[in-house]
Protein backbone atom coordinates (compact mmCIF):
# COMPACT_ATOMS: atom_id res chain seq x y z
CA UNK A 1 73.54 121.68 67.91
CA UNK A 2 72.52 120.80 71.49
CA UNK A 3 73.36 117.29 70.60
CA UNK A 4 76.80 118.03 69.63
CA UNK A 5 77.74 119.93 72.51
CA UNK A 6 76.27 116.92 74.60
CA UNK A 7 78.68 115.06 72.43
CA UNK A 8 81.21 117.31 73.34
CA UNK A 9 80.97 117.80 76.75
CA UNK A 10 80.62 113.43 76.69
CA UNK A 11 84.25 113.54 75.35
CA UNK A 12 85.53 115.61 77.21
CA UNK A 13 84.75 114.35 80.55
CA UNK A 14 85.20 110.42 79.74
CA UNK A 15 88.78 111.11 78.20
CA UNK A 16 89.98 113.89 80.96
CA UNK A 17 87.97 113.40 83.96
CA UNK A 18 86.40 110.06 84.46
CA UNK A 19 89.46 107.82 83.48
CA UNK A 20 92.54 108.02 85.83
CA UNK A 21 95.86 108.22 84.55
CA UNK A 22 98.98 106.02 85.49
CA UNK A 23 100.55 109.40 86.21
CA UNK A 24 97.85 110.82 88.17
CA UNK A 25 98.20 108.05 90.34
CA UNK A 26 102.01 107.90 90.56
CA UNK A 27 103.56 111.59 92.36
CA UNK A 28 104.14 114.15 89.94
CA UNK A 29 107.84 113.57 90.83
CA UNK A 30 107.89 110.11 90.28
CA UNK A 31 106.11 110.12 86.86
CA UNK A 32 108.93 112.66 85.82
CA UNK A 33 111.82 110.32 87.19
CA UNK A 34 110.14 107.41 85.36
CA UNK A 35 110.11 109.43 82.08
CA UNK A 36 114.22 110.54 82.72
CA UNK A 37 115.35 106.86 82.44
CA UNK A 38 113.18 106.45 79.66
CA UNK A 39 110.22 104.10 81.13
CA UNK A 40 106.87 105.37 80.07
CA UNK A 41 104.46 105.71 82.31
CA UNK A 42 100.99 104.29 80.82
CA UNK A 43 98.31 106.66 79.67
CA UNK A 44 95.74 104.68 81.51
CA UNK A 45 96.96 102.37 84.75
CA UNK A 46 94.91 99.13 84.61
CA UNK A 47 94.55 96.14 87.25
CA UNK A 48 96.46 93.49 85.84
CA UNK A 49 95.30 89.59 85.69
CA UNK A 50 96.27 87.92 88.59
CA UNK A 51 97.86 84.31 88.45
CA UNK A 52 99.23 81.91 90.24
CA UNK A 53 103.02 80.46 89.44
CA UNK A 54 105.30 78.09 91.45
CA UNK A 55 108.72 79.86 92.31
CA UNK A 56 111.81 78.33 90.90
CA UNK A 57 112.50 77.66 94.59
CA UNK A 58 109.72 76.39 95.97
CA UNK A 59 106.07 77.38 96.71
CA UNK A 60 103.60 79.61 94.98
CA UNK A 61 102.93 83.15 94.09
CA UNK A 62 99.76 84.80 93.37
CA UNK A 63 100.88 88.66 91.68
CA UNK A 64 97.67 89.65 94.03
CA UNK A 65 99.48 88.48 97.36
CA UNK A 66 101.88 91.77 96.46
CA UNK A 67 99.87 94.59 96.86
CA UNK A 68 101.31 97.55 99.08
CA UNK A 69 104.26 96.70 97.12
CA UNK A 70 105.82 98.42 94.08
CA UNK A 71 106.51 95.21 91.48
CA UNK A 72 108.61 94.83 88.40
CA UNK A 73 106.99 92.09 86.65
CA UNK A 74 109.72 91.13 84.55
CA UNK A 75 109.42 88.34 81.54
CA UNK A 76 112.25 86.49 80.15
CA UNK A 77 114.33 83.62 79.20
CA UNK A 78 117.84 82.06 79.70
CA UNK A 79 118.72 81.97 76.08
CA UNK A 80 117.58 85.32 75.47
CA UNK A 81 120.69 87.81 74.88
CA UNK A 82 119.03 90.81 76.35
CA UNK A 83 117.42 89.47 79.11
CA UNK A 84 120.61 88.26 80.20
CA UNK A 85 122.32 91.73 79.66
CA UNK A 86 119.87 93.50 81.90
CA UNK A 87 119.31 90.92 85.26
CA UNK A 88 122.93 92.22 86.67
CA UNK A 89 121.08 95.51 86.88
CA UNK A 90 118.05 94.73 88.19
CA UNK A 91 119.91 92.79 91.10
CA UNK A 92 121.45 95.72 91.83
CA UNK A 93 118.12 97.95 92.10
CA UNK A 94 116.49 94.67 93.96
CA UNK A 95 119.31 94.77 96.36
CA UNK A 96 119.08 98.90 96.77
CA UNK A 97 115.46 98.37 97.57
CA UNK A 98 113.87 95.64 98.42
CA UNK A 99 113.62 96.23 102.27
CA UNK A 100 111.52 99.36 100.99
CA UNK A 101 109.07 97.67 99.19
CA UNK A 102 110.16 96.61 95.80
CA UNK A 103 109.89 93.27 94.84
CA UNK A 104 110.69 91.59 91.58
CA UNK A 105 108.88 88.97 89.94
CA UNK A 106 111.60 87.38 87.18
CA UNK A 107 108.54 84.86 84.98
CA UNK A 108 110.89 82.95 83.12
CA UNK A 109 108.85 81.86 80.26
CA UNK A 110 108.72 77.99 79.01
CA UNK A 111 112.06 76.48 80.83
CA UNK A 112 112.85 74.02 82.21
CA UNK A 113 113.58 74.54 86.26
CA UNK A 114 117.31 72.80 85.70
CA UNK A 115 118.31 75.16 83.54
CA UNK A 116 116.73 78.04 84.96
CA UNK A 117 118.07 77.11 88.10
CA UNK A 118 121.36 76.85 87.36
CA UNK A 119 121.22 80.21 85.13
CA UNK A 120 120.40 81.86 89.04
CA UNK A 121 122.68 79.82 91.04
CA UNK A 122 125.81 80.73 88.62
CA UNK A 123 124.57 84.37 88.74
CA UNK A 124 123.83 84.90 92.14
CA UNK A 125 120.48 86.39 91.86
CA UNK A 126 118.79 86.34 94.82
CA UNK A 127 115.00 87.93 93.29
CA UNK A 128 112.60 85.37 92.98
CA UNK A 129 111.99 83.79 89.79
CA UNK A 130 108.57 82.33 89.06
CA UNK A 131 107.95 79.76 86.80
CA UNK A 132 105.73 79.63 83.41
CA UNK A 133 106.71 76.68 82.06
CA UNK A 134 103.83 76.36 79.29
CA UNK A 135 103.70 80.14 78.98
CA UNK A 136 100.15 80.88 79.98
CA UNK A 137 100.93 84.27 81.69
CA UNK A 138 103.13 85.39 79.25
CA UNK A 139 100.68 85.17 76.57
CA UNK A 140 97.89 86.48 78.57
CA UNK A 141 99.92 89.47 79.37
CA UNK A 142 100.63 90.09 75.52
CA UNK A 143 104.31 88.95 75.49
CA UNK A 144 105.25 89.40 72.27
CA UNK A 145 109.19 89.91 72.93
CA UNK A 146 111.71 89.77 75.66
CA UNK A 147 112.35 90.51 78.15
CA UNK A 148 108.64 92.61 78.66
CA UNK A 149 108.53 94.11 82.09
CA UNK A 150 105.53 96.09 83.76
CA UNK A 151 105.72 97.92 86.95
CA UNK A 152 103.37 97.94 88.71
CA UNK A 153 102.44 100.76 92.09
CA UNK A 154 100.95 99.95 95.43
CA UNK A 155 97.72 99.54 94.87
CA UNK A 156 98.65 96.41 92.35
CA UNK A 157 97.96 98.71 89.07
CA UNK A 158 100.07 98.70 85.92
CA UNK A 159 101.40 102.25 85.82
CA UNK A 160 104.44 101.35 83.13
CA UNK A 161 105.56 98.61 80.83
CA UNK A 162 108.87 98.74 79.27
CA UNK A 163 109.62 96.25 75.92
CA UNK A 164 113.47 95.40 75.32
CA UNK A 165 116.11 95.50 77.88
CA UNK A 166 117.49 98.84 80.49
CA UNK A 167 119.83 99.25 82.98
CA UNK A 168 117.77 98.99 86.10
CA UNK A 169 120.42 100.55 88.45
CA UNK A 170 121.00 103.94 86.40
CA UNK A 171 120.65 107.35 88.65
CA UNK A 172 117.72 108.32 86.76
CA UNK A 173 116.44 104.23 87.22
CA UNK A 174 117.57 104.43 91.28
CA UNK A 175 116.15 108.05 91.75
CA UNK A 176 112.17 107.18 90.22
CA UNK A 177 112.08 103.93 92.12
CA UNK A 178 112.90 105.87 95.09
CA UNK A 179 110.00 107.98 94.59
CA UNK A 180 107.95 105.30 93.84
CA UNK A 181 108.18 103.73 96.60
CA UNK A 182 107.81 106.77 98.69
CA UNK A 183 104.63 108.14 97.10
CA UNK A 184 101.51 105.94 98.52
């Protein structure tokens, strides 16, 4: 009996207490503003694998070198139909917020920089678009389908991932990235 209440007790304190939730570590408000424009915040945050890409225009990123910074780590493709539907949207919320702290990381997967580049040049996207030609991040973040997104809070965590396009510049989208990037 002892050693089921042990058991117990075991359970109970590695699934409530000792693990810290993505919403524990997003405000209260914030995690309820995320959930109103349908983005689901994670169960458990987690520190994602860091890389190193070379930007569409120039340079390299490491996702590590953006910490303090709340990220949308967005995955996605030219010739992909939602991708394309959703990137006028998150230009908007980029524009909104970017001299807050947001910053959006657009990993086009497996293109070449021609096409991509003139995809962003006849769009006018201004976010910076990071390059995995031979998909290596995508695969090991688990891209199964795009575009894949994760956002990720100031400490560099993963507090959300969202599969499938959204409009990124809804109320509900514009008010929880507001709190986001007001709760530290």
């Amino acid at each position: 009996m002892k050693k089921i209440i042990l058991i117990a007790a075991a359970a109970f304190a590695a699934f409530f207490i000792l693990p810290q939730s993505a919403e524990a570590q997003v405000s209260a408000d914030a995690a309820r503003l995320l959930r109103s424009a349908r983005i689901q915040v994670l169960n458990q945050s987690t520190v994602p694998q860091d890389f190193n890409l070379q930007f569409l225009a120039g340079g390299n990123t490491a996702l590590s070198s953006y910490k303090g910074k709340v990220v949308i780590l967005n995955f996605w493709a030219t010739w992909c139909p939602p991708c394309r539907s959703e990137m006028p949207s998150m230009e908007t919320l980029y524009q909104r917020f970017k001299d807050e702290g947001l910053e959006i990381l657009a990993v086009n997967l497996g293109e070449s920089a021609d096409t991509v580049r003139q995809f962003i040049q006849n769009n006018k996207y201004t976010f910076p678009v990071p390059m995995d030609t031979n998909n290596r991040v995508g695969t090991l973040y688990g891209v199964e389908a795009i575009p894949t997104s994760y956002i990720l809070d100031r400490e560099g965590k993963i507090i959300a991932r969202v599969v499938g396009a959204i409009h990124w510049d809804t109320p509900q989208t514009i008010a929880a990235f507001d709190a986001l990037l007001k709760s530290r």
